[in-house]
PDB file of N, CA and C in Angstrom:
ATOM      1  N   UNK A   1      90.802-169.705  46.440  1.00  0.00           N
ATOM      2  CA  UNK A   1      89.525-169.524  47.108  1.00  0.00           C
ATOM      3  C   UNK A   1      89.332-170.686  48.086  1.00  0.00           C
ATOM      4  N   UNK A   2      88.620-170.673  49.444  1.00  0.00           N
ATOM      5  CA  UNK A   2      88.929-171.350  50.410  1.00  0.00           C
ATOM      6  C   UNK A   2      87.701-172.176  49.900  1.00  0.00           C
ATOM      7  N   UNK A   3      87.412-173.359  50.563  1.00  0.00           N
ATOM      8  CA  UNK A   3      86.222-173.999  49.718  1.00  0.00           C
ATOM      9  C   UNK A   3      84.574-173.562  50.506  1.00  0.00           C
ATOM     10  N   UNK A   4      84.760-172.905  51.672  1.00  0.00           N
ATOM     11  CA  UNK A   4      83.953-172.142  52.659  1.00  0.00           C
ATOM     12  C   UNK A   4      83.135-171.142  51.846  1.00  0.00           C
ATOM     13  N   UNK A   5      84.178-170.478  51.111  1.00  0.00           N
ATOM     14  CA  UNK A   5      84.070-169.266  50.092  1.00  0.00           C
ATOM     15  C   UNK A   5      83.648-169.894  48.789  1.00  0.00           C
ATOM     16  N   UNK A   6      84.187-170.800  48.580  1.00  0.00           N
ATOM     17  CA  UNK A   6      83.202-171.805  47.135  1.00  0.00           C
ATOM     18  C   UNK A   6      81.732-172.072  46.766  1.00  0.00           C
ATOM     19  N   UNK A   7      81.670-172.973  48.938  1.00  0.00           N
ATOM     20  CA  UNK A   7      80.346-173.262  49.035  1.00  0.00           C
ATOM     21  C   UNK A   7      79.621-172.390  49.154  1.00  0.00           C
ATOM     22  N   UNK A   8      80.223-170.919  49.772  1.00  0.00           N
ATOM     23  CA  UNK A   8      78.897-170.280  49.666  1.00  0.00           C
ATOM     24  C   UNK A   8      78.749-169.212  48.533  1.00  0.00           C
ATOM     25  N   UNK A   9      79.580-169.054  47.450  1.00  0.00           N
ATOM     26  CA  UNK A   9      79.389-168.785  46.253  1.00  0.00           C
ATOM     27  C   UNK A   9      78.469-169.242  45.721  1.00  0.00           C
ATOM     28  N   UNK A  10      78.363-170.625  45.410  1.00  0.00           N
ATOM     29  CA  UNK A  10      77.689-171.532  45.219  1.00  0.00           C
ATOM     30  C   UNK A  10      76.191-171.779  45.301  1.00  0.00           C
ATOM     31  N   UNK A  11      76.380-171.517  46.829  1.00  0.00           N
ATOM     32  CA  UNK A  11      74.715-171.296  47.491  1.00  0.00           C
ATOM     33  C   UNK A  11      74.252-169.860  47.221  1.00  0.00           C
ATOM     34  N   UNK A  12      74.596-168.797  47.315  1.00  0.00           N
ATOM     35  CA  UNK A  12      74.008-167.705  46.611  1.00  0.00           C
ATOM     36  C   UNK A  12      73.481-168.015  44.928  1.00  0.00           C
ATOM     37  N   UNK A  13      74.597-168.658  44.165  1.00  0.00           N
ATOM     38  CA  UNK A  13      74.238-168.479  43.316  1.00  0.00           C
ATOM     39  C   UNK A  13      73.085-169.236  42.675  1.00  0.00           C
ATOM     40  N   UNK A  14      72.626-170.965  43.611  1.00  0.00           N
ATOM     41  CA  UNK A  14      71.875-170.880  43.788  1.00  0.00           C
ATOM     42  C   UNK A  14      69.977-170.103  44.311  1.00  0.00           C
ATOM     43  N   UNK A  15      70.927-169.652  44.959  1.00  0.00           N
ATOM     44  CA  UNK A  15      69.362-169.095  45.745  1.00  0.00           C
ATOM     45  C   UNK A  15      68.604-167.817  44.912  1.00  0.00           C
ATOM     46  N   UNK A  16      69.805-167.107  44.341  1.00  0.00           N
ATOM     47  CA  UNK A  16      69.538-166.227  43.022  1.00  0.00           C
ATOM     48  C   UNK A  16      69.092-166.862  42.119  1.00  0.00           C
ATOM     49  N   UNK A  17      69.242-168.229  41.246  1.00  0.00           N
ATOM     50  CA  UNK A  17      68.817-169.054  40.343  1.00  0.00           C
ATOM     51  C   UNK A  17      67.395-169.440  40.716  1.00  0.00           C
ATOM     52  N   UNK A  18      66.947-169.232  42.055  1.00  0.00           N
ATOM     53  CA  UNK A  18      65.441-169.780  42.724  1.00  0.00           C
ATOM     54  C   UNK A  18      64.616-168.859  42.390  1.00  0.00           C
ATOM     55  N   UNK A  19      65.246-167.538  42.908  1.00  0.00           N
ATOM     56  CA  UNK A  19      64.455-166.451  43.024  1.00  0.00           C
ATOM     57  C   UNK A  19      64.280-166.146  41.242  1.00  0.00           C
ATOM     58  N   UNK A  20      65.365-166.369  40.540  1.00  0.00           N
ATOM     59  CA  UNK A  20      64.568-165.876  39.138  1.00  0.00           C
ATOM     60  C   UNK A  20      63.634-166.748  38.369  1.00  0.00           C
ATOM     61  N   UNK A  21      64.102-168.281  38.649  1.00  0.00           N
ATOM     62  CA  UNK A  21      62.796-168.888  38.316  1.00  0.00           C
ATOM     63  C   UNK A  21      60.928-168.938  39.298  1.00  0.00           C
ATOM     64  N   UNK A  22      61.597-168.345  40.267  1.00  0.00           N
ATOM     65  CA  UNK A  22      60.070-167.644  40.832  1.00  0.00           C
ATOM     66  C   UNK A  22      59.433-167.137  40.432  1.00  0.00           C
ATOM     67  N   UNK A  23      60.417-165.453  39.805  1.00  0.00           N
ATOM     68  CA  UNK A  23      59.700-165.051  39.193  1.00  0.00           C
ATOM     69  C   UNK A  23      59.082-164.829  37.867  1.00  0.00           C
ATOM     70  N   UNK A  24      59.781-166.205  37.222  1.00  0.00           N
ATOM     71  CA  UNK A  24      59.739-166.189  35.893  1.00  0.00           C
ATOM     72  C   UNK A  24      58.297-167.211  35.680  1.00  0.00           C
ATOM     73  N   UNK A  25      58.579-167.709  37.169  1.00  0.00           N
ATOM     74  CA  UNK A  25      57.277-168.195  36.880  1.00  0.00           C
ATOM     75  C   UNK A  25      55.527-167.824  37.351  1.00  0.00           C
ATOM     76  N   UNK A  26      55.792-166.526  38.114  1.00  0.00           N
ATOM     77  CA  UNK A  26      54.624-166.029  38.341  1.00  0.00           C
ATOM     78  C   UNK A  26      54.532-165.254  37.139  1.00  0.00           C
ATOM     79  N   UNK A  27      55.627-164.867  36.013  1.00  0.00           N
ATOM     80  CA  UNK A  27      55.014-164.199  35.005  1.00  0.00           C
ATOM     81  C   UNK A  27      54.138-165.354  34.241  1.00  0.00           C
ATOM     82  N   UNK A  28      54.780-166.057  33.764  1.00  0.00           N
ATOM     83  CA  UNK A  28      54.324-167.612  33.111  1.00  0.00           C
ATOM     84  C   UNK A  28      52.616-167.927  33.450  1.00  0.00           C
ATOM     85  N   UNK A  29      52.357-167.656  34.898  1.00  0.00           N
ATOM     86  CA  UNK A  29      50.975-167.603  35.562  1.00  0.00           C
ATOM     87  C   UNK A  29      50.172-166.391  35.104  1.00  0.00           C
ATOM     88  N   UNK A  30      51.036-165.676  34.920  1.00  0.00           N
ATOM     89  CA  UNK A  30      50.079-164.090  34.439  1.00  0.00           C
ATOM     90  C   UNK A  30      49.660-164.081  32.980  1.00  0.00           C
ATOM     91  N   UNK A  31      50.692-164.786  32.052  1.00  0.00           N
ATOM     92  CA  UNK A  31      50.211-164.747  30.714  1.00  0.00           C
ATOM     93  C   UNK A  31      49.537-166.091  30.476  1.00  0.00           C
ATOM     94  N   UNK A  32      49.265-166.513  31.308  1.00  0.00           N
ATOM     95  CA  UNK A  32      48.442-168.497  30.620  1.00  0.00           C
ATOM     96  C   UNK A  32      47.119-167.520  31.699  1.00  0.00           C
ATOM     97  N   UNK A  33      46.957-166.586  32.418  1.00  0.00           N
ATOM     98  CA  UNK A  33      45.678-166.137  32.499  1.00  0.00           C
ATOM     99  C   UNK A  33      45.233-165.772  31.578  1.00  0.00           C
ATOM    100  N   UNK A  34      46.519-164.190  30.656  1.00  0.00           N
ATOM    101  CA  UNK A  34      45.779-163.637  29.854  1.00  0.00           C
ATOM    102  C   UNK A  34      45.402-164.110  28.583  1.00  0.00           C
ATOM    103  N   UNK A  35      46.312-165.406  28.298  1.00  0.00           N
ATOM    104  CA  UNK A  35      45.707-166.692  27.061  1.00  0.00           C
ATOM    105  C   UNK A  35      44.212-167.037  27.708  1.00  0.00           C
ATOM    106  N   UNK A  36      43.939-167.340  28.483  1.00  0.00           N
ATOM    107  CA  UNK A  36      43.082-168.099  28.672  1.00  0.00           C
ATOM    108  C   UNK A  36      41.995-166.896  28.741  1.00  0.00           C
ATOM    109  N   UNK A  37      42.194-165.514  29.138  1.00  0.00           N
ATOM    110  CA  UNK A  37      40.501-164.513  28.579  1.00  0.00           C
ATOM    111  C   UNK A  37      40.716-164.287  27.488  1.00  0.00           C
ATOM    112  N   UNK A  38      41.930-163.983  26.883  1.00  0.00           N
ATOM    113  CA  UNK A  38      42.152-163.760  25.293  1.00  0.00           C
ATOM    114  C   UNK A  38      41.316-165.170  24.373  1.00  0.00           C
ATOM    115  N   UNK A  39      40.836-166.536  24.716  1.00  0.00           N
ATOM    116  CA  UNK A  39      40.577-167.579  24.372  1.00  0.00           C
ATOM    117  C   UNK A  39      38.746-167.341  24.525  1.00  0.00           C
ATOM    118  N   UNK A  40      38.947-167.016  25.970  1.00  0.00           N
ATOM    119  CA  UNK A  40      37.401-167.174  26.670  1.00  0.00           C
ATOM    120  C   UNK A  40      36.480-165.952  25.447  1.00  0.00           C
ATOM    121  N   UNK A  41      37.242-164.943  25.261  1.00  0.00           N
ATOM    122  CA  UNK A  41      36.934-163.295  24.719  1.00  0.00           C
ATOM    123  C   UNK A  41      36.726-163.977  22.932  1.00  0.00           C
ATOM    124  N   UNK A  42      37.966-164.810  22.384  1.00  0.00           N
ATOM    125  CA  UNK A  42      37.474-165.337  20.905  1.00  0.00           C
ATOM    126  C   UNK A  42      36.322-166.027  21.234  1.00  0.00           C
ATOM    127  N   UNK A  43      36.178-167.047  21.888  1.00  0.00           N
ATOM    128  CA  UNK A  43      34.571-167.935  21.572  1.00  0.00           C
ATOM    129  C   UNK A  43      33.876-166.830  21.757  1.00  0.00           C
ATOM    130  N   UNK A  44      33.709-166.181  22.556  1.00  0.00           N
ATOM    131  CA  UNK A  44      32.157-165.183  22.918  1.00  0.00           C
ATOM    132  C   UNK A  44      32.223-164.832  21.041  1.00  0.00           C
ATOM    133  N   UNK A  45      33.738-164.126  20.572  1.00  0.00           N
ATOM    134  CA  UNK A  45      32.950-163.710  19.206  1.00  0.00           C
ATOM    135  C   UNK A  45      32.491-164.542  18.351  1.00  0.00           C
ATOM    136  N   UNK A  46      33.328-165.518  18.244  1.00  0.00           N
ATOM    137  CA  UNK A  46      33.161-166.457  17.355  1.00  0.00           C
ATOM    138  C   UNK A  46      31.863-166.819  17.515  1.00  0.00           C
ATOM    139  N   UNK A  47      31.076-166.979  18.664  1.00  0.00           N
ATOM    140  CA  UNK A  47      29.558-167.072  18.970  1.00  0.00           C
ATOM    141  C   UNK A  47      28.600-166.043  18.436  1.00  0.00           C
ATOM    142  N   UNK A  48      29.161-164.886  18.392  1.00  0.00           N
ATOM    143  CA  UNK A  48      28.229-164.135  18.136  1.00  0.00           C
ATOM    144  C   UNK A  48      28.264-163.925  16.750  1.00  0.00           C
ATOM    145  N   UNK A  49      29.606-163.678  15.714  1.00  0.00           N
ATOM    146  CA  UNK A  49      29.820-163.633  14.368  1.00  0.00           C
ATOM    147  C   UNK A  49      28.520-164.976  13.833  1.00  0.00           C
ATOM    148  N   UNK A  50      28.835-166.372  14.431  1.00  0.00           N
ATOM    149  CA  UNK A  50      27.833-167.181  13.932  1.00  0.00           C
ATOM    150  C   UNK A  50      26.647-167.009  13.981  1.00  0.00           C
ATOM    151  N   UNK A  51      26.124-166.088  15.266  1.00  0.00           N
ATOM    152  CA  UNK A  51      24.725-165.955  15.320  1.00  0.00           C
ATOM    153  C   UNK A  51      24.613-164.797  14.192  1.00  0.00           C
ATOM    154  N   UNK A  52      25.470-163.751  13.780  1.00  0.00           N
ATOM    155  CA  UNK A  52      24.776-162.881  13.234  1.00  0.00           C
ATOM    156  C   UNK A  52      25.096-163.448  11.727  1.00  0.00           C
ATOM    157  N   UNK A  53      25.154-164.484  11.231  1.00  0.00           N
ATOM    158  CA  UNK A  53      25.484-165.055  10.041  1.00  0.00           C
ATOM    159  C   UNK A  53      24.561-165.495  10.002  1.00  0.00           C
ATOM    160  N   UNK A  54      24.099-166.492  11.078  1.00  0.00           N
ATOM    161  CA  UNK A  54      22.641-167.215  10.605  1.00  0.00           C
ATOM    162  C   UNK A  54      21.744-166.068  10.737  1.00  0.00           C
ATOM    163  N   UNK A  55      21.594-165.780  11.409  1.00  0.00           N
ATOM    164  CA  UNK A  55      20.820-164.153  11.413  1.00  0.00           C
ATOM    165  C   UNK A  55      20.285-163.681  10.026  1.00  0.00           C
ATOM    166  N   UNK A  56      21.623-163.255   9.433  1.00  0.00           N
ATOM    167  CA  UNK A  56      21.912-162.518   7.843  1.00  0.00           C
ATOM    168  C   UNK A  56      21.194-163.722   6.892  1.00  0.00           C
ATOM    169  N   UNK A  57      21.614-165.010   6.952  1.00  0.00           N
ATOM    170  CA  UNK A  57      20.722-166.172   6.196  1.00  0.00           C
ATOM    171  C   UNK A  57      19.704-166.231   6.247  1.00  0.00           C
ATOM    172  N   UNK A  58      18.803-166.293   7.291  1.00  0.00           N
ATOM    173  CA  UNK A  58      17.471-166.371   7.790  1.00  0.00           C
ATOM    174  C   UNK A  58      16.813-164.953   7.120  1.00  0.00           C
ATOM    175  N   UNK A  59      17.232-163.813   7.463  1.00  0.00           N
ATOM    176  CA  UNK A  59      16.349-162.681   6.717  1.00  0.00           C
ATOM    177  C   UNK A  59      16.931-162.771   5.210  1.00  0.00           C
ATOM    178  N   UNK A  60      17.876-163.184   4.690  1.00  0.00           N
ATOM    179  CA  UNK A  60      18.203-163.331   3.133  1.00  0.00           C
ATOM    180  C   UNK A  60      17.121-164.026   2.573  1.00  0.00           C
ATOM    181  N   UNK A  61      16.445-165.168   3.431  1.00  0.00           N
ATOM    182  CA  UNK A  61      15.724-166.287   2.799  1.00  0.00           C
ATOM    183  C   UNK A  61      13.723-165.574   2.527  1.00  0.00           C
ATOM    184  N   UNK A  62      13.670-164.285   3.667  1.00  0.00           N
ATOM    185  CA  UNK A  62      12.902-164.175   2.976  1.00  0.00           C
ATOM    186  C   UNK A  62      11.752-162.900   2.341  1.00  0.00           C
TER     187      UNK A  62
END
């Protein structure tokens, strides 16, 4: 193999190695969104389970 033919083996196989960490990393961006409403979506319940606990306490008491 001539080294012409090396280097640009080489550089493709680079530039293919770019392009998949591109897109490996706009997936990476898509799921640390959907962590982050999957996160935002638990507090809302976790907020509301507590309110309807104290809720349930408060009319238990009287």
């Amino acid at each position: 193999m001539s080294l012409v033919a090396e280097i640009l083996d080489r550089l493709t196989g680079v530039s293919t190695l770019r392009e998949k960490v591109s897109q490996q990393d706009k997936v990476l961006e898509g799921m640390q969104r959907i962590m982050l409403d999957q996160q935002k979506e638990l507090a809302e319940v976790k907020g509301t389970l507590r309110a309807l606990v104290t809720m349930q306490q408060f009319s238990g008491k009287k």
